[in-house]
PDB file of N, CA and C in Angstrom:
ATOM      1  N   UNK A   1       0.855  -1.172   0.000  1.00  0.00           N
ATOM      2  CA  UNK A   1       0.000   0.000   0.000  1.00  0.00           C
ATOM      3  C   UNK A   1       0.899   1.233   0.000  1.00  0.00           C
ATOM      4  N   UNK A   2       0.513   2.089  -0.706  1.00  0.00           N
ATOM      5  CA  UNK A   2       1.509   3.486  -1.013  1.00  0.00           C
ATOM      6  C   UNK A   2       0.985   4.504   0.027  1.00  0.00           C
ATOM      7  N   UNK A   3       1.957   5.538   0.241  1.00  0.00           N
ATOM      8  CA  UNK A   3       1.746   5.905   1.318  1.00  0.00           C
ATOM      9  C   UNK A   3       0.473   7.033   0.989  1.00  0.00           C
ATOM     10  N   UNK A   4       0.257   7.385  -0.371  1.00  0.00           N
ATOM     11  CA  UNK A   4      -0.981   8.178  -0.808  1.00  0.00           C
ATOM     12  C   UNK A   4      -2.890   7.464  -0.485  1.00  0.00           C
ATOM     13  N   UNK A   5      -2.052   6.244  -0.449  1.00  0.00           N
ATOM     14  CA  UNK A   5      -3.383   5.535  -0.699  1.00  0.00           C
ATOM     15  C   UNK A   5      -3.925   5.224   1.174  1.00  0.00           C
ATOM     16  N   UNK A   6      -2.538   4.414   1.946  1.00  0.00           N
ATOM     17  CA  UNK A   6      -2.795   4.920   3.129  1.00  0.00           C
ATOM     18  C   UNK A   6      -3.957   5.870   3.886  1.00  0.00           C
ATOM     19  N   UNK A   7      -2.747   7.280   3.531  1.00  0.00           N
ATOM     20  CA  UNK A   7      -3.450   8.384   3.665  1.00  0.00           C
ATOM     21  C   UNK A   7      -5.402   8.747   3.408  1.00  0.00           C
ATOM     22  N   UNK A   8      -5.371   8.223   2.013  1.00  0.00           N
ATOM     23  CA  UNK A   8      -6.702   8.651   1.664  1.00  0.00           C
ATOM     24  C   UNK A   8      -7.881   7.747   2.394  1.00  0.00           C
ATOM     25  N   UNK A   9      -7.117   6.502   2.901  1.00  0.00           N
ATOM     26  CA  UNK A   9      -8.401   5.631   3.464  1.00  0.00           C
ATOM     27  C   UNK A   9      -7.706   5.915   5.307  1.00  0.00           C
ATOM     28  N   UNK A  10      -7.086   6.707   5.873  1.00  0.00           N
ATOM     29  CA  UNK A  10      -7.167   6.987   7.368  1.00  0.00           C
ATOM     30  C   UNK A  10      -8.079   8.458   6.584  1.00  0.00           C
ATOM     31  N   UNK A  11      -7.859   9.122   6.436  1.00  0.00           N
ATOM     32  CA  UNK A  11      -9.118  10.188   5.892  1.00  0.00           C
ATOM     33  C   UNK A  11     -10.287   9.732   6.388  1.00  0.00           C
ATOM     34  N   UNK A  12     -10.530   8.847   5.583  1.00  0.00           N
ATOM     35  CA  UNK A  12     -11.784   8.485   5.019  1.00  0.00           C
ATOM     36  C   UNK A  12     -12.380   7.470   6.269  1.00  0.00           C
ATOM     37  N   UNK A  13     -11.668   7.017   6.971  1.00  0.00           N
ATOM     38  CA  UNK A  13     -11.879   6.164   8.182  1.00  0.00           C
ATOM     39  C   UNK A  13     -11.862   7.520   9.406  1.00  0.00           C
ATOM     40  N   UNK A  14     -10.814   8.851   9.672  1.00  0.00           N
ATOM     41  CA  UNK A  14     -11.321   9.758  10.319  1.00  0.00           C
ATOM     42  C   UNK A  14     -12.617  10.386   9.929  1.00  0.00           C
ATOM     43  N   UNK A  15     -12.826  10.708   8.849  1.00  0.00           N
ATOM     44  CA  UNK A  15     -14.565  11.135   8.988  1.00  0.00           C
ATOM     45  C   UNK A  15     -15.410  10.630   9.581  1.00  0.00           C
ATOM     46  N   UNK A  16     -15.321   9.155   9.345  1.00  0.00           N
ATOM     47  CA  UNK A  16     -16.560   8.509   9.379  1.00  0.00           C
ATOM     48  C   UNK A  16     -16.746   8.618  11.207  1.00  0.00           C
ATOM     49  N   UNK A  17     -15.166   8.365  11.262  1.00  0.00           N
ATOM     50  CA  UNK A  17     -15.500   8.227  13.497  1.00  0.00           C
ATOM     51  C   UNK A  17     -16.034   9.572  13.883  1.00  0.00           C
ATOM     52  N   UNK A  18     -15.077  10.971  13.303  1.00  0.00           N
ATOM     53  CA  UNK A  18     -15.652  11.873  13.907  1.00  0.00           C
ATOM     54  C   UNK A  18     -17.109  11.851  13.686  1.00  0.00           C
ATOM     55  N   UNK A  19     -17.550  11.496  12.454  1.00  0.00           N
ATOM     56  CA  UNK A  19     -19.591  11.610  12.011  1.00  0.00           C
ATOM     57  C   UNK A  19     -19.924  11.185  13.929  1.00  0.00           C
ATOM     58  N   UNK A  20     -18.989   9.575  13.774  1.00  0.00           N
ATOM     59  CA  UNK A  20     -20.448   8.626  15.049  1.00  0.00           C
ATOM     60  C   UNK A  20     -19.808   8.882  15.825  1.00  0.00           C
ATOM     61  N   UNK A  21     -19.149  10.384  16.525  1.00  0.00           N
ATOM     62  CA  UNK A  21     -19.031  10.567  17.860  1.00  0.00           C
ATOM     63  C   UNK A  21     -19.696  11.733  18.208  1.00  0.00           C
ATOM     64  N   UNK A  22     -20.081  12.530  17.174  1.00  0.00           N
ATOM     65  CA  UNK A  22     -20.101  13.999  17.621  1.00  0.00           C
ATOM     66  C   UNK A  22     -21.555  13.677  17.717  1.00  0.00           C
ATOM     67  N   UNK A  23     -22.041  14.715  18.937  1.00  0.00           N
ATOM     68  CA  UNK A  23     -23.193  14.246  19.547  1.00  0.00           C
ATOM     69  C   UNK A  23     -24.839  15.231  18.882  1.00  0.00           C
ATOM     70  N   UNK A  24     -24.139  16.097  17.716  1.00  0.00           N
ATOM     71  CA  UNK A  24     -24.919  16.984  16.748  1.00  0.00           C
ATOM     72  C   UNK A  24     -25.235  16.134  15.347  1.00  0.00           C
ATOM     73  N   UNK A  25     -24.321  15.219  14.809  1.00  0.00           N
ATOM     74  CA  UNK A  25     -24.212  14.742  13.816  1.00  0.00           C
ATOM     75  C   UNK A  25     -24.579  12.906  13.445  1.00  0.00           C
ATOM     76  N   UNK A  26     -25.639  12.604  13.304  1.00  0.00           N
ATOM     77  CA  UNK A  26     -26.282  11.269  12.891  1.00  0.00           C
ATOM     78  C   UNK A  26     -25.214  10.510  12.326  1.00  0.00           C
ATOM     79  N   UNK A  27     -24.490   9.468  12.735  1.00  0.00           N
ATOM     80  CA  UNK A  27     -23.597   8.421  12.196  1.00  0.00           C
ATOM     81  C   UNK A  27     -24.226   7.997  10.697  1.00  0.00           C
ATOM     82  N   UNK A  28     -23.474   8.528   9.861  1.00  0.00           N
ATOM     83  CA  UNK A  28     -23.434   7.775   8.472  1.00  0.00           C
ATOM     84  C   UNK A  28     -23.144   6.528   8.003  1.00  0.00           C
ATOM     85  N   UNK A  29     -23.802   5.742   7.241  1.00  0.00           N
ATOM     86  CA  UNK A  29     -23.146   4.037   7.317  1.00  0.00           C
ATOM     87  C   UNK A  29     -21.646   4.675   6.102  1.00  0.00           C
ATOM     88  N   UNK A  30     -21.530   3.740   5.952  1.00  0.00           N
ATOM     89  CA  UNK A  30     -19.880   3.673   5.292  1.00  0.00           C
ATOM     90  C   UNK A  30     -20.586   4.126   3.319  1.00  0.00           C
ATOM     91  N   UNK A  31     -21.700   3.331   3.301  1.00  0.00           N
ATOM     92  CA  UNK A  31     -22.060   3.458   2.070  1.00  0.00           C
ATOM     93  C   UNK A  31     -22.872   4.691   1.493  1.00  0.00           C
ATOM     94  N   UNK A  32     -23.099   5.719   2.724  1.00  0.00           N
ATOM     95  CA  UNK A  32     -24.026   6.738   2.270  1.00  0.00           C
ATOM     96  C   UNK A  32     -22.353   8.036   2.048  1.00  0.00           C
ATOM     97  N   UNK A  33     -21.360   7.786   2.892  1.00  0.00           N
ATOM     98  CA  UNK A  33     -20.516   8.623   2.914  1.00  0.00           C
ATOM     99  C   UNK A  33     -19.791   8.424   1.398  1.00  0.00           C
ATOM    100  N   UNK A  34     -19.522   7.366   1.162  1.00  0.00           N
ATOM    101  CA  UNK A  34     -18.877   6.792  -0.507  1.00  0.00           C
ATOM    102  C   UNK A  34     -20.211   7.236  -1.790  1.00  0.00           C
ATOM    103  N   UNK A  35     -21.079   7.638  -1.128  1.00  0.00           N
ATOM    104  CA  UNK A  35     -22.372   7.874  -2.393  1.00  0.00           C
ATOM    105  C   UNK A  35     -22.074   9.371  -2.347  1.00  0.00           C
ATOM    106  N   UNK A  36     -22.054  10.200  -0.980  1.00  0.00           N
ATOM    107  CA  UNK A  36     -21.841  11.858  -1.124  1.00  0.00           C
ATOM    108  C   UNK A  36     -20.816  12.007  -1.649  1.00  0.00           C
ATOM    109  N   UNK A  37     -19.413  11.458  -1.159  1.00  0.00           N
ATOM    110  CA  UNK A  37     -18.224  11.878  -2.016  1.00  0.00           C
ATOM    111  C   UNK A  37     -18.487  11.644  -3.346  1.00  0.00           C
ATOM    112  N   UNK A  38     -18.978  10.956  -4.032  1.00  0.00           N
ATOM    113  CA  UNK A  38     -19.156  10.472  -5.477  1.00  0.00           C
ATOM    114  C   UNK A  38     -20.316  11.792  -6.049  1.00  0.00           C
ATOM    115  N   UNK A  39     -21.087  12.030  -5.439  1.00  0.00           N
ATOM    116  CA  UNK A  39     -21.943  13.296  -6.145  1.00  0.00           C
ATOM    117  C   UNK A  39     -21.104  15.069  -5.548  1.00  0.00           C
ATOM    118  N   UNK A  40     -20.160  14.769  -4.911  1.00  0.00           N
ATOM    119  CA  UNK A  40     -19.526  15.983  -4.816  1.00  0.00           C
ATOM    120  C   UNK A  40     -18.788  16.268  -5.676  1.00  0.00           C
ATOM    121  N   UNK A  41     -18.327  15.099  -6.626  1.00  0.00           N
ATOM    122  CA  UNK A  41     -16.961  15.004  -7.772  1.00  0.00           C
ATOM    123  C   UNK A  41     -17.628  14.633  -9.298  1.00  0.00           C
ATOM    124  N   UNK A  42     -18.901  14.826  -9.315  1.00  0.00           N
ATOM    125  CA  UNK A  42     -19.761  14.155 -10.424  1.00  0.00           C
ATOM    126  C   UNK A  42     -19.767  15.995 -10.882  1.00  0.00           C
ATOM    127  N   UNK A  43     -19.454  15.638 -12.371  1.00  0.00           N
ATOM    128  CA  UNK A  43     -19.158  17.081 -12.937  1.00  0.00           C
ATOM    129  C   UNK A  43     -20.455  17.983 -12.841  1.00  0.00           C
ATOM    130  N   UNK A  44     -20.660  18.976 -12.787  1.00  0.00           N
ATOM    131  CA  UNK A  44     -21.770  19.823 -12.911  1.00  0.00           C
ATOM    132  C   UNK A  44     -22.625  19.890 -14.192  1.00  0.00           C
ATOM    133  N   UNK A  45     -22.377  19.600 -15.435  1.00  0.00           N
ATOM    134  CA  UNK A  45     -23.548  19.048 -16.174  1.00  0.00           C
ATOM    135  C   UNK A  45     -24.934  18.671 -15.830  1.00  0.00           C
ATOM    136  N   UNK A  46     -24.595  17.347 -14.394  1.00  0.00           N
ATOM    137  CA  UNK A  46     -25.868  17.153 -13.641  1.00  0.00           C
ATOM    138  C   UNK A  46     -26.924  17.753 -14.087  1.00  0.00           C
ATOM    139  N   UNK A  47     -26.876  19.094 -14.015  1.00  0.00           N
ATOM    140  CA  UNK A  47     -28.013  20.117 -13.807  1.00  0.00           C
ATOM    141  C   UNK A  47     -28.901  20.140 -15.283  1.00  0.00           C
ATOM    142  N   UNK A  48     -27.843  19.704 -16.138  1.00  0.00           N
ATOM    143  CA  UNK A  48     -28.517  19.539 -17.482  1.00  0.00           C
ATOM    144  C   UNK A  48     -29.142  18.208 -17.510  1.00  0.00           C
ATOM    145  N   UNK A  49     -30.541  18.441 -18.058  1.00  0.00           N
ATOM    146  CA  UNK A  49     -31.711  17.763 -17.880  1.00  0.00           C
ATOM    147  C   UNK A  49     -31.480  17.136 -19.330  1.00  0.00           C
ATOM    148  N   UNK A  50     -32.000  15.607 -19.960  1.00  0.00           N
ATOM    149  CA  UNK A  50     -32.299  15.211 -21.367  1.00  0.00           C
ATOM    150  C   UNK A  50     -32.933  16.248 -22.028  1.00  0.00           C
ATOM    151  N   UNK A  51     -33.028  15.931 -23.544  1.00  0.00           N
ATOM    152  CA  UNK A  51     -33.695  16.417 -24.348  1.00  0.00           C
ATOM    153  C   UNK A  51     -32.756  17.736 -24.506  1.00  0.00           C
ATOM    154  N   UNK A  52     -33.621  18.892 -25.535  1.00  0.00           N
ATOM    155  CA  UNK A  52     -32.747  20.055 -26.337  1.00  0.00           C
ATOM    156  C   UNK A  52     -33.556  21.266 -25.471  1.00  0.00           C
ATOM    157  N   UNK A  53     -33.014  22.112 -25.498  1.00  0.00           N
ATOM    158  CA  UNK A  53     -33.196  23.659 -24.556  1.00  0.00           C
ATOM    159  C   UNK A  53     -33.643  24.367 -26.078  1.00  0.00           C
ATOM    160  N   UNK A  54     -34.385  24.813 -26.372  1.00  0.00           N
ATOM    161  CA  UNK A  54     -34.470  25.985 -28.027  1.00  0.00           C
ATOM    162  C   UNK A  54     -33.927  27.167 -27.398  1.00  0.00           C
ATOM    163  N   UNK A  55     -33.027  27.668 -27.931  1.00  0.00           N
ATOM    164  CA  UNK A  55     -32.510  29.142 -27.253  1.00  0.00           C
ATOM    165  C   UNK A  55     -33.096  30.329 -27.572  1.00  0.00           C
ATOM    166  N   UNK A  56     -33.956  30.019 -28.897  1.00  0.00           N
ATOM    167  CA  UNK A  56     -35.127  31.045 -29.519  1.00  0.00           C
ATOM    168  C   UNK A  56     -36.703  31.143 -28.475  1.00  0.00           C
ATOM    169  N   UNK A  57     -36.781  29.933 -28.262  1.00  0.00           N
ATOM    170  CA  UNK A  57     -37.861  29.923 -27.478  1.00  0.00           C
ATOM    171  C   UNK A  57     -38.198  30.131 -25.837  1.00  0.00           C
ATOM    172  N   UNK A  58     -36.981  29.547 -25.338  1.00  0.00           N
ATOM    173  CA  UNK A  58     -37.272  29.213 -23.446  1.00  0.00           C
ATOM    174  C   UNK A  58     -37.247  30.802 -22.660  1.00  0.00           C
ATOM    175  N   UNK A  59     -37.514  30.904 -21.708  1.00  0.00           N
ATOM    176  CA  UNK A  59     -37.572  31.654 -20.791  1.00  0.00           C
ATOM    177  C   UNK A  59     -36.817  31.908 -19.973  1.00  0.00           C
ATOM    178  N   UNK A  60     -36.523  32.787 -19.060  1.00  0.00           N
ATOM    179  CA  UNK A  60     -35.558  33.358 -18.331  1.00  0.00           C
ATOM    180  C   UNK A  60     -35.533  32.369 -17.362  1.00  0.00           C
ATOM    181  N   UNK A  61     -36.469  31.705 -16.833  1.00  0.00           N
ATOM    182  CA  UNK A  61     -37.111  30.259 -16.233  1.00  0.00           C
ATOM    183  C   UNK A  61     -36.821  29.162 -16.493  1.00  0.00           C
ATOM    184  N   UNK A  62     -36.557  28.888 -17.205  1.00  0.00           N
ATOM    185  CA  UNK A  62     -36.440  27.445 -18.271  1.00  0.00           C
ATOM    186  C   UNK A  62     -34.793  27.370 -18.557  1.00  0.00           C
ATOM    187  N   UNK A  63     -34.328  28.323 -18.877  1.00  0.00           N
ATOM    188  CA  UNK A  63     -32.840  28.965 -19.232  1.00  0.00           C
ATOM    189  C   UNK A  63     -31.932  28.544 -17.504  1.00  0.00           C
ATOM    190  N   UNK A  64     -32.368  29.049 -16.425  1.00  0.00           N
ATOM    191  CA  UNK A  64     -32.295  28.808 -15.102  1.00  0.00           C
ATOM    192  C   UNK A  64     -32.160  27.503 -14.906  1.00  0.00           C
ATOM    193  N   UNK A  65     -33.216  26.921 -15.235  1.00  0.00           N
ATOM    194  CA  UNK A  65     -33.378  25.427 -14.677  1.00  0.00           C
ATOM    195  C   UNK A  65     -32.597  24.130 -15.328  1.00  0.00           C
ATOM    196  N   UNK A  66     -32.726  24.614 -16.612  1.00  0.00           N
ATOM    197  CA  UNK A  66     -32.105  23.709 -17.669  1.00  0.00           C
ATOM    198  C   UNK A  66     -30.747  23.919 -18.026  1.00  0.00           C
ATOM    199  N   UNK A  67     -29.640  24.784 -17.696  1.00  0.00           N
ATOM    200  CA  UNK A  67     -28.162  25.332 -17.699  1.00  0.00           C
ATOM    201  C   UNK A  67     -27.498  25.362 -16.773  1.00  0.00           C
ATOM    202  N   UNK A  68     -26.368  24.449 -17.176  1.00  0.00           N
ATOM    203  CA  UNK A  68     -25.230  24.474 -15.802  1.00  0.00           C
ATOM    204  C   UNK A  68     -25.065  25.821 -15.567  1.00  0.00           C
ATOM    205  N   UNK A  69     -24.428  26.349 -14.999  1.00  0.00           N
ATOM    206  CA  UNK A  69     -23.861  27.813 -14.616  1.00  0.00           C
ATOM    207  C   UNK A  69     -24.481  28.890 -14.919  1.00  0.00           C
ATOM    208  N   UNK A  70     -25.785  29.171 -15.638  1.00  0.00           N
ATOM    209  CA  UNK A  70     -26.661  29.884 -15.957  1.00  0.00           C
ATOM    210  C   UNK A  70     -27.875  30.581 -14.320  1.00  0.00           C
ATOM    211  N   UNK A  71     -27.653  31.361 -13.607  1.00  0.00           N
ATOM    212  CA  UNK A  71     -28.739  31.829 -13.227  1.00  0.00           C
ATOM    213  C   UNK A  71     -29.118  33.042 -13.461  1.00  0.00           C
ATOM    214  N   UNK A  72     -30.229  33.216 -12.781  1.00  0.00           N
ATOM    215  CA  UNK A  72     -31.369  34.431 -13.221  1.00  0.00           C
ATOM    216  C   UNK A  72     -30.960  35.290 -14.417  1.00  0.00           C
ATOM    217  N   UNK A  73     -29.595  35.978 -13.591  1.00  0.00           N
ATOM    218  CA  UNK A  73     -29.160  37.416 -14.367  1.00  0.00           C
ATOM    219  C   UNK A  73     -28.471  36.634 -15.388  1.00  0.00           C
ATOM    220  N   UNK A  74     -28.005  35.635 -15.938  1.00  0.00           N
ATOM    221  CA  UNK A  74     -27.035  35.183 -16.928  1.00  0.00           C
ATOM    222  C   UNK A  74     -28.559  34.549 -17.962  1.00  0.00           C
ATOM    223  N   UNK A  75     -29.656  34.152 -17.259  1.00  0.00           N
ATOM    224  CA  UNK A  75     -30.427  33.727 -18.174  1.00  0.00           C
ATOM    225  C   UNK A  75     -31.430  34.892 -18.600  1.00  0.00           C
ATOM    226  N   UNK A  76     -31.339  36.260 -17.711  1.00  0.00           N
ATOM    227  CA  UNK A  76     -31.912  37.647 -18.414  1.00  0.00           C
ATOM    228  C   UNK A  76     -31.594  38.020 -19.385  1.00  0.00           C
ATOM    229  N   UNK A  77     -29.960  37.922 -19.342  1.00  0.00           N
ATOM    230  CA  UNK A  77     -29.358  38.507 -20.249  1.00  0.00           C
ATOM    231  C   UNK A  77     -29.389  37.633 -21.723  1.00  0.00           C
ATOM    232  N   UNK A  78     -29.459  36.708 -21.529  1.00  0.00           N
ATOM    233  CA  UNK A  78     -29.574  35.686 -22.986  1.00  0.00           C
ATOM    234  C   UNK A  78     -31.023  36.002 -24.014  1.00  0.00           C
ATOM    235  N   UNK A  79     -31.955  36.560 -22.923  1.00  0.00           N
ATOM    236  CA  UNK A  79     -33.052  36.626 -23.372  1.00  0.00           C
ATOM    237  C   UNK A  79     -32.994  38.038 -23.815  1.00  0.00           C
ATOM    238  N   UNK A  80     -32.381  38.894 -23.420  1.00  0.00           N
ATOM    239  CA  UNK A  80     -32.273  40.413 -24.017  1.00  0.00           C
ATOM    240  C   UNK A  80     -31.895  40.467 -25.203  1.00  0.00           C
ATOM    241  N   UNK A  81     -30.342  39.403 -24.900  1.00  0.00           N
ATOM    242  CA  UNK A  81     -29.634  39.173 -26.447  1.00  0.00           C
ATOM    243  C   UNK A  81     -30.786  38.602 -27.502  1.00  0.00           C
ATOM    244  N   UNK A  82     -31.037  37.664 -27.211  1.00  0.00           N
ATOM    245  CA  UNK A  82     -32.206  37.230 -28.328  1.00  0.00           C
ATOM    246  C   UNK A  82     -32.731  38.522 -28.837  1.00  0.00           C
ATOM    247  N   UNK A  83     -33.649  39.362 -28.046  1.00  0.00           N
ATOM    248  CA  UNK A  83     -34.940  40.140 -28.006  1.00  0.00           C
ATOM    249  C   UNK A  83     -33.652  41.271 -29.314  1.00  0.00           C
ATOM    250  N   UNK A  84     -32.836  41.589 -28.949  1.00  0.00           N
ATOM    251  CA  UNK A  84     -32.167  42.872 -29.831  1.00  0.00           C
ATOM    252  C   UNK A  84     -31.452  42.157 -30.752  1.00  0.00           C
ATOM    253  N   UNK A  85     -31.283  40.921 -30.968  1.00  0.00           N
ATOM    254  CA  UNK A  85     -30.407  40.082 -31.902  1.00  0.00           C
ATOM    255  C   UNK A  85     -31.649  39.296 -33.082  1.00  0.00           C
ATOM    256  N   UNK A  86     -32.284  39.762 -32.687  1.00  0.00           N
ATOM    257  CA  UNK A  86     -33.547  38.418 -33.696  1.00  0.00           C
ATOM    258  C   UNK A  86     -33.525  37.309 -33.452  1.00  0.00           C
ATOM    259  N   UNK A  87     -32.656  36.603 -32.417  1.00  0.00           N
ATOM    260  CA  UNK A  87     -33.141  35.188 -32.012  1.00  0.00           C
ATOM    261  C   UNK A  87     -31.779  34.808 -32.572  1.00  0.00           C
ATOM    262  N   UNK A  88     -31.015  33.578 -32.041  1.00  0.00           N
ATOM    263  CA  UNK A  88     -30.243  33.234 -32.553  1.00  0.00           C
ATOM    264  C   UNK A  88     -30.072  32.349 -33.473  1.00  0.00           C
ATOM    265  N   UNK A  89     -29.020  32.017 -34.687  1.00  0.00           N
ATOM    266  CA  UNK A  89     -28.628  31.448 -35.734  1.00  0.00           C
ATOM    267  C   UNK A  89     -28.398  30.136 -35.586  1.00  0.00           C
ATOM    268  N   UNK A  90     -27.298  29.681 -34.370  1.00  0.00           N
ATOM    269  CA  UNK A  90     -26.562  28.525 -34.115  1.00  0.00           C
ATOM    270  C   UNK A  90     -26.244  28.499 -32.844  1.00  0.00           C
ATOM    271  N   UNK A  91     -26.293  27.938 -32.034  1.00  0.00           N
ATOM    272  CA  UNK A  91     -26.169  27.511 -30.332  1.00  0.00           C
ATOM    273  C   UNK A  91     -24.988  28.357 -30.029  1.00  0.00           C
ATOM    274  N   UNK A  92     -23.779  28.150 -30.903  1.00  0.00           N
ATOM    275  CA  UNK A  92     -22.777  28.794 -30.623  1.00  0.00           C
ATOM    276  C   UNK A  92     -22.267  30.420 -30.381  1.00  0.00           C
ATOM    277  N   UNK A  93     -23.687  30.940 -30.836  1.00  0.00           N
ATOM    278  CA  UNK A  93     -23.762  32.686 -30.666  1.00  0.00           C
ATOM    279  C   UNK A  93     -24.133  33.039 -28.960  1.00  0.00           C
ATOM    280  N   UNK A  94     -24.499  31.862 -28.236  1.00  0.00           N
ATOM    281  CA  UNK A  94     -24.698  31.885 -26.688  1.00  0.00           C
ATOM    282  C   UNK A  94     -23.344  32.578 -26.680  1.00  0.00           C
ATOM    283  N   UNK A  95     -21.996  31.998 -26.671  1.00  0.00           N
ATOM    284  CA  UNK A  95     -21.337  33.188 -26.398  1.00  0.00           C
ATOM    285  C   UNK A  95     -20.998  34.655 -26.345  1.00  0.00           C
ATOM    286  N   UNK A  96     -21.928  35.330 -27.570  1.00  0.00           N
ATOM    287  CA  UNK A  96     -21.757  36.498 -27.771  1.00  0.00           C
ATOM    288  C   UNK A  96     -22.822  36.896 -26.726  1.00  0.00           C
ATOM    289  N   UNK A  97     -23.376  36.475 -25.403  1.00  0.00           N
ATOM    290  CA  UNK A  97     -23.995  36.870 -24.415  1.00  0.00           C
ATOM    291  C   UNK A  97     -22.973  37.039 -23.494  1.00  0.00           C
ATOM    292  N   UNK A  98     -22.881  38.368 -22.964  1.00  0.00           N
ATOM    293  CA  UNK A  98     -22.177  38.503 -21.781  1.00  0.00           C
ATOM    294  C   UNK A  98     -22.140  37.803 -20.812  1.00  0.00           C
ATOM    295  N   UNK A  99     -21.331  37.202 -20.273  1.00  0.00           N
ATOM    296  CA  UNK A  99     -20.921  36.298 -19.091  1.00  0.00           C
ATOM    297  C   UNK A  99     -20.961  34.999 -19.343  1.00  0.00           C
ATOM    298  N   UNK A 100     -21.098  34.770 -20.494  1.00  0.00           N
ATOM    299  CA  UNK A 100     -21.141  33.112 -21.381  1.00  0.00           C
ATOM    300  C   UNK A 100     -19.851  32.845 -22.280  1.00  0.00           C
ATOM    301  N   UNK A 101     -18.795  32.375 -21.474  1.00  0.00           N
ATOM    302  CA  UNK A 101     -17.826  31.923 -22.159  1.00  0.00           C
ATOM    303  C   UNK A 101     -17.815  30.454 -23.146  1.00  0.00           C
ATOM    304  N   UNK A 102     -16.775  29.987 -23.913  1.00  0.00           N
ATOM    305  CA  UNK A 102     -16.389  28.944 -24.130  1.00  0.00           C
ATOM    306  C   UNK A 102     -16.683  27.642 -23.249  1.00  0.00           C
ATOM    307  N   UNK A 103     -16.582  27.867 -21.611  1.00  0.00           N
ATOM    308  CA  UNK A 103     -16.725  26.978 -20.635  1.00  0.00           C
ATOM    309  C   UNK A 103     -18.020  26.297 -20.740  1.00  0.00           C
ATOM    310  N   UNK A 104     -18.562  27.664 -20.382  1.00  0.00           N
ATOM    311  CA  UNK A 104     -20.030  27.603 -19.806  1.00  0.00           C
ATOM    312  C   UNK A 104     -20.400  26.977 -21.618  1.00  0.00           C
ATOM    313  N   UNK A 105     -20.015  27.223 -22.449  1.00  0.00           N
ATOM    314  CA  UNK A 105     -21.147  26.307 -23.807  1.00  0.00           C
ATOM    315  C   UNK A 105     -20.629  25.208 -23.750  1.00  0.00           C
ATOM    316  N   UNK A 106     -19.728  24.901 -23.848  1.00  0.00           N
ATOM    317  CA  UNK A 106     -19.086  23.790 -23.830  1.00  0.00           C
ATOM    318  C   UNK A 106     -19.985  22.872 -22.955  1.00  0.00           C
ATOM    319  N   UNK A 107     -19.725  23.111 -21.670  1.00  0.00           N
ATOM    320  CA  UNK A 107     -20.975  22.177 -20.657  1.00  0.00           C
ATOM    321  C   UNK A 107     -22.501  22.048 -20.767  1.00  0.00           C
ATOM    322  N   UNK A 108     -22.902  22.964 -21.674  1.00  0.00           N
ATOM    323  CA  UNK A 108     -24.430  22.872 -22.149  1.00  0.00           C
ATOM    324  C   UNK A 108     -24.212  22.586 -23.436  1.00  0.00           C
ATOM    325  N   UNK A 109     -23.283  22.512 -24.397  1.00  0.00           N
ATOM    326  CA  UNK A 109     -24.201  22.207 -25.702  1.00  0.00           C
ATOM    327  C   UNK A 109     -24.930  20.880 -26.226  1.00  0.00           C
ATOM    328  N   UNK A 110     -24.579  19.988 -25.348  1.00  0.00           N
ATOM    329  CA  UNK A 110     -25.118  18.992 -25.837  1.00  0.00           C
ATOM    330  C   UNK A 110     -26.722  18.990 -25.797  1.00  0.00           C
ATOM    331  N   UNK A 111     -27.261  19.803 -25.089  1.00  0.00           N
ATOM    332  CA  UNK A 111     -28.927  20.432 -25.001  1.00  0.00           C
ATOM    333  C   UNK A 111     -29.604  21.421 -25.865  1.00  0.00           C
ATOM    334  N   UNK A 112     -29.003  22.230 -26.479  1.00  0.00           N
ATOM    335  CA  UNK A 112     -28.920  23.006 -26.742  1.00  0.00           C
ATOM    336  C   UNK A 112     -29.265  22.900 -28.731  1.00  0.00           C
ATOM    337  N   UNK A 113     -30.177  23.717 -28.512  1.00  0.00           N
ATOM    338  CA  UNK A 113     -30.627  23.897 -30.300  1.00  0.00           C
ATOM    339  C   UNK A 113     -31.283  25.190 -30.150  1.00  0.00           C
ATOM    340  N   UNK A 114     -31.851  25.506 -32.012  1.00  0.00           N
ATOM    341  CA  UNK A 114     -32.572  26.658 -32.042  1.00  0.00           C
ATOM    342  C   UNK A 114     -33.823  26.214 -32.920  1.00  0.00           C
ATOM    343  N   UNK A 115     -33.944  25.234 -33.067  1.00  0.00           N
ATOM    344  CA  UNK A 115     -35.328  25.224 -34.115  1.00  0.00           C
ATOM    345  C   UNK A 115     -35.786  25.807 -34.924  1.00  0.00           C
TER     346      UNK A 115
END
């Protein structure tokens, strides 16, 4: 055993004791603590739901719910852009919305159309 690997399972064996001693905190079984670490490291996509987002059509609402890194004011602003742009051409003009980089499309385009 390497001394990295050691390390990561006394970690992982100190959490779990401090969880079932501290007298505020409900003892976790071994398998609910290995399920949270696993959705803490599960990429943020998550948030993207199946199916296609229309970027011509959705709402400042819909834009929110259905986009990684997208809230309120980032999904206002998409909808302004539309409203003074005529709606967009190709998914890829999301960038020319302020505060919508390369990143942020990159992690949504797979949802993403204009119909």
């Amino acid at each position: 055993m390497t001394l990295t690997t050691l390390t990561k399972a006394l970690s992982a064996a100190a959490i779990v004791m401090a969880c079932s001693f501290s007298p505020f905190v409900a003892a976790a079984p071994a398998t609910a603590v290995s399920k949270t670490n696993a959705a803490a490291t599960a990429p943020a996509a998550t948030k993207s739901k199946a199916g296609s987002l229309n970027l011509n059509s959705a709402n400042a609402a819909e834009l929110t719910d259905k986009l990684v890194g997208v809230g309120p004011k980032k999904a206002e602003a998409i909808v302004a852009w539309r409203k003074a742009n005529g709606g967009f051409k190709n998914p890829a003009q999301l960038m020319e919305v302020k505060g919508i980089g390369p990143s942020l499309y990159e992690r949504n385009k797979a949802i993403l159309s204009i119909r």
